[in-house]
N, C-alpha and C. Protein backbone atom coordinates (compact mmCIF):
# COMPACT_ATOMS: atom_id res chain seq x y z
N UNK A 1 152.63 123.30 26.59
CA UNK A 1 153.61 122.45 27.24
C UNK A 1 153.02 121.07 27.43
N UNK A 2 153.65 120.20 26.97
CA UNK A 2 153.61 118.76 27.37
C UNK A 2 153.49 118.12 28.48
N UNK A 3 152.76 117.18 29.58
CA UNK A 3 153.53 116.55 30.19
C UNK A 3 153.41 115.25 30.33
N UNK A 4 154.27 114.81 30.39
CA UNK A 4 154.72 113.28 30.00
C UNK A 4 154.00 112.63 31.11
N UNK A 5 153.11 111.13 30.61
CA UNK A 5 152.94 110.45 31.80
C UNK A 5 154.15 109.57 31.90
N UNK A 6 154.44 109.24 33.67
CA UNK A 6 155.82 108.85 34.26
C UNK A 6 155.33 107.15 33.61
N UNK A 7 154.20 106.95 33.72
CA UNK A 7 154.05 104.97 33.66
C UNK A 7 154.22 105.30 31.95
N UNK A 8 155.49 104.44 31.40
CA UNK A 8 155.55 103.88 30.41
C UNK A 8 155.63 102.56 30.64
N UNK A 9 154.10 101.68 29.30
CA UNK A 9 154.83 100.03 29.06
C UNK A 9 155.60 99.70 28.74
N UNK A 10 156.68 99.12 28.68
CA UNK A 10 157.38 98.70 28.21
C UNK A 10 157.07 97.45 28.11
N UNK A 11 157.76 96.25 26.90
CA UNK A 11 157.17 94.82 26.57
C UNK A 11 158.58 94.13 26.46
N UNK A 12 158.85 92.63 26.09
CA UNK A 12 160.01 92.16 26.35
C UNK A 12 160.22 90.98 25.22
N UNK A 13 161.42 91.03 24.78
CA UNK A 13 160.71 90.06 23.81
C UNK A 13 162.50 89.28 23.57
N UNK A 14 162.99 88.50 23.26
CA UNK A 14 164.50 88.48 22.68
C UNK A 14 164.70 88.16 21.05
N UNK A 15 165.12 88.03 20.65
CA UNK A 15 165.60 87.75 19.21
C UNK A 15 166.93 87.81 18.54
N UNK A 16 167.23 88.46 17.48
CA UNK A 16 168.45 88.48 16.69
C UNK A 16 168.28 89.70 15.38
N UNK A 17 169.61 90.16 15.78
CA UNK A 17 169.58 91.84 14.91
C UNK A 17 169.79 91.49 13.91
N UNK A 18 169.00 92.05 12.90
CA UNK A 18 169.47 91.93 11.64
C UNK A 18 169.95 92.97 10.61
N UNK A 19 169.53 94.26 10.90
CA UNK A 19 170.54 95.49 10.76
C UNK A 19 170.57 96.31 11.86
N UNK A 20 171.71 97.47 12.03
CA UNK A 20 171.86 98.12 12.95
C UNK A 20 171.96 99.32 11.87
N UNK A 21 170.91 100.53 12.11
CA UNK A 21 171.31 101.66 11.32
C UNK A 21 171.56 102.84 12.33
N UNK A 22 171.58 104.05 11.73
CA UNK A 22 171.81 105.34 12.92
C UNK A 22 170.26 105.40 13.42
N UNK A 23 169.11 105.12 12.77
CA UNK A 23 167.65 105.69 13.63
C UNK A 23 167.37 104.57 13.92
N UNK A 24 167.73 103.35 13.82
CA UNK A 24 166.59 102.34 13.72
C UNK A 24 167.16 101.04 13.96
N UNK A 25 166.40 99.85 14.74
CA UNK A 25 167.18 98.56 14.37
C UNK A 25 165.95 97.29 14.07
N UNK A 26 166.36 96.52 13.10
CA UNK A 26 165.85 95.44 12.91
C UNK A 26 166.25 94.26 13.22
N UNK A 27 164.88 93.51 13.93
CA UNK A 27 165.27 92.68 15.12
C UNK A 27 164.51 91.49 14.22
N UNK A 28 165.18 90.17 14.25
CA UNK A 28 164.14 88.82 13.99
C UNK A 28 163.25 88.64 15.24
N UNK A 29 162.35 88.98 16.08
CA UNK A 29 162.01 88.58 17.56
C UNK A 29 161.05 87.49 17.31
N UNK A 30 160.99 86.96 18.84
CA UNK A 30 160.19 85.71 19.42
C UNK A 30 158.90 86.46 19.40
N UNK A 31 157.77 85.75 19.72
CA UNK A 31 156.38 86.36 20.21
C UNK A 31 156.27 87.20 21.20
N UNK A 32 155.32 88.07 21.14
CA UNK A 32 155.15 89.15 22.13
C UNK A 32 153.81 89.36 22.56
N UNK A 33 153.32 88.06 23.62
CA UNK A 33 152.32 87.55 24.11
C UNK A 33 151.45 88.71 24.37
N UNK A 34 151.99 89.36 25.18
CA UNK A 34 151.21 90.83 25.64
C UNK A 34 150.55 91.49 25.14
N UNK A 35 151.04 91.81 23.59
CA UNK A 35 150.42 92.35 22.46
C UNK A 35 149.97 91.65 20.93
N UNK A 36 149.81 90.03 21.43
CA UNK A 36 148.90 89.09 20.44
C UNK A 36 150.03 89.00 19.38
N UNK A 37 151.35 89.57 19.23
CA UNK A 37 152.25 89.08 18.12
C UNK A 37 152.62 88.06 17.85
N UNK A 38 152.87 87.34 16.68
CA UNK A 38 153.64 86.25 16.38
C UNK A 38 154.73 86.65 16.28
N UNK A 39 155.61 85.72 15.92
CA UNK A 39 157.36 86.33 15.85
C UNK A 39 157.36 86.64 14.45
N UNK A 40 158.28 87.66 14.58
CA UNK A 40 158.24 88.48 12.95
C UNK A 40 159.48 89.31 13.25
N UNK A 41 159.79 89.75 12.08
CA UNK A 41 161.07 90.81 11.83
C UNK A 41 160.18 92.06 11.84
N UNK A 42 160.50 93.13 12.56
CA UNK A 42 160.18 94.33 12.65
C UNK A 42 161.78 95.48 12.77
N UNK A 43 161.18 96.79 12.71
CA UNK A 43 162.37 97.63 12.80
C UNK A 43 161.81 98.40 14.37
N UNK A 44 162.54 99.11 15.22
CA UNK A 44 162.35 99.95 16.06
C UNK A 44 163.37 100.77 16.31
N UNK A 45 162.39 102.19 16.58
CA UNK A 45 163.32 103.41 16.43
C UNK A 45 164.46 103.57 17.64
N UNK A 46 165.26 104.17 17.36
CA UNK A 46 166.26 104.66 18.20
C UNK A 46 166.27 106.27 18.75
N UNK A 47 165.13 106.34 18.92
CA UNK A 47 164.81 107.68 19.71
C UNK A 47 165.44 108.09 20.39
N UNK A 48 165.23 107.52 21.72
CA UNK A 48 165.91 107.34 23.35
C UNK A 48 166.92 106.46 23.60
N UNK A 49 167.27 105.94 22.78
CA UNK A 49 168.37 104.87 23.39
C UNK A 49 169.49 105.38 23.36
N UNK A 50 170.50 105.01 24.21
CA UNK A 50 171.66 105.70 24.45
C UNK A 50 172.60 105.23 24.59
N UNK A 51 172.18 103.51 24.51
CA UNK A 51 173.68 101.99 24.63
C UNK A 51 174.29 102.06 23.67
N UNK A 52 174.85 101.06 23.42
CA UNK A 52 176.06 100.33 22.29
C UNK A 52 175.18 100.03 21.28
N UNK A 53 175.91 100.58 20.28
CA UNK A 53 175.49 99.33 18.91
C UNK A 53 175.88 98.16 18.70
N UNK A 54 175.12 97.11 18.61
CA UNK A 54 175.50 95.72 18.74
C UNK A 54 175.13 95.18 17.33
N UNK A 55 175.95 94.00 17.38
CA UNK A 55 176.16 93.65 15.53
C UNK A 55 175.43 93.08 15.16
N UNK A 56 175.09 93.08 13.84
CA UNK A 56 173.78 91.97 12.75
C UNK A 56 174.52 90.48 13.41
N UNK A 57 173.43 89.79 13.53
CA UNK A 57 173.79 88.40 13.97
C UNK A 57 173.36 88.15 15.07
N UNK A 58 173.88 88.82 16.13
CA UNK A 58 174.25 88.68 17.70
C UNK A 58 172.34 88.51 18.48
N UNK A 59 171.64 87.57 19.10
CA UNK A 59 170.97 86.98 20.12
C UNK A 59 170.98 88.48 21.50
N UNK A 60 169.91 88.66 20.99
CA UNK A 60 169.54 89.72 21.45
C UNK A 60 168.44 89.64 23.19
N UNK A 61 168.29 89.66 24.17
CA UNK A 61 166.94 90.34 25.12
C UNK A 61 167.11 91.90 25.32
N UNK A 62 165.59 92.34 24.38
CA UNK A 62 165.24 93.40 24.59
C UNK A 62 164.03 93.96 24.96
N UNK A 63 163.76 95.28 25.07
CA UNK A 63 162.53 96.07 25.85
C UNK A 63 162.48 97.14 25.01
N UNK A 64 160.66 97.32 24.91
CA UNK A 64 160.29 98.55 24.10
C UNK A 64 159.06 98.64 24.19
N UNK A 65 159.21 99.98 23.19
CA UNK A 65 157.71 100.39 23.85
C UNK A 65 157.10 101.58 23.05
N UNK A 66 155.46 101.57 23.14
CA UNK A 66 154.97 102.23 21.99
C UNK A 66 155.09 103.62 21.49
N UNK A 67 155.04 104.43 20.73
CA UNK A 67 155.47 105.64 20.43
C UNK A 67 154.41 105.89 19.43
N UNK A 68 154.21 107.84 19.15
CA UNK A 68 152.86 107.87 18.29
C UNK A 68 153.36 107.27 17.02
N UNK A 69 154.70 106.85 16.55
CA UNK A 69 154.60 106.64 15.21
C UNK A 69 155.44 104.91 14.87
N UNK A 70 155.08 104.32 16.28
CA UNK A 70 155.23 102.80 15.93
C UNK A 70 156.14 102.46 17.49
N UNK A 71 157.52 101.97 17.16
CA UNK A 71 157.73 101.22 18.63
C UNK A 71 159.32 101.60 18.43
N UNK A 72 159.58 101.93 19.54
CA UNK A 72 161.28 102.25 20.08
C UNK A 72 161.38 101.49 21.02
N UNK A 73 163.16 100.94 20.51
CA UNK A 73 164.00 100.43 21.45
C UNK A 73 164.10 101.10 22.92
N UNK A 74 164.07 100.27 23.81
CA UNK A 74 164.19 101.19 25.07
C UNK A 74 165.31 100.52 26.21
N UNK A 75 165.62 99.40 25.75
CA UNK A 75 167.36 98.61 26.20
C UNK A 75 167.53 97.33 25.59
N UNK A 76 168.56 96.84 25.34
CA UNK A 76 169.12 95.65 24.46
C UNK A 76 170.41 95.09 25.09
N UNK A 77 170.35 93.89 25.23
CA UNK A 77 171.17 93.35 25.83
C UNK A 77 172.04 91.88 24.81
N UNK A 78 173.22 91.71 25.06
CA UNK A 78 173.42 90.28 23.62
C UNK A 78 173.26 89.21 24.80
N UNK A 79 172.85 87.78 24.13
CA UNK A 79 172.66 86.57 25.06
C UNK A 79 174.08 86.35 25.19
């Protein structure tokens, strides 16, 4: 049996979607100081998320956070 530690990081970053699929979304984002990123297009999974799908285009602030096999969405909001 597993048990989950309760402290997850979560990081913050805003940007602009550039696809919306069923597992996954790709985001253009700003820098993500916390973790030494420059701004870059990345994808993140849709594991846990449970909001709206929001459209390619749309100015995004979002939160996420690491996973053993890269980084999931964990809320998304449109500007």
């Amino acid at each position: 049996m597993n048990r989950q530690d309760d402290t997850v990081t979560t990081y913050s970053a805003n940007g602009v979607i550039k696809t919306w699929r069923d597992n996954s979304v790709s985001i253009a984002h700003s820098p993500v100081a916390q973790l030494n990123w420059p701004a870059m297009t990345m994808n993140f999974a849709l594991d846990d998320y449970q909001g709206e799908k929001l459209a390619a285009g749309q100015q995004v602030n979002f939160t996420f956070r690491q996973t053993d096999s890269g980084y999931a969405l964990v809320s998304i909001t449109a500007q």
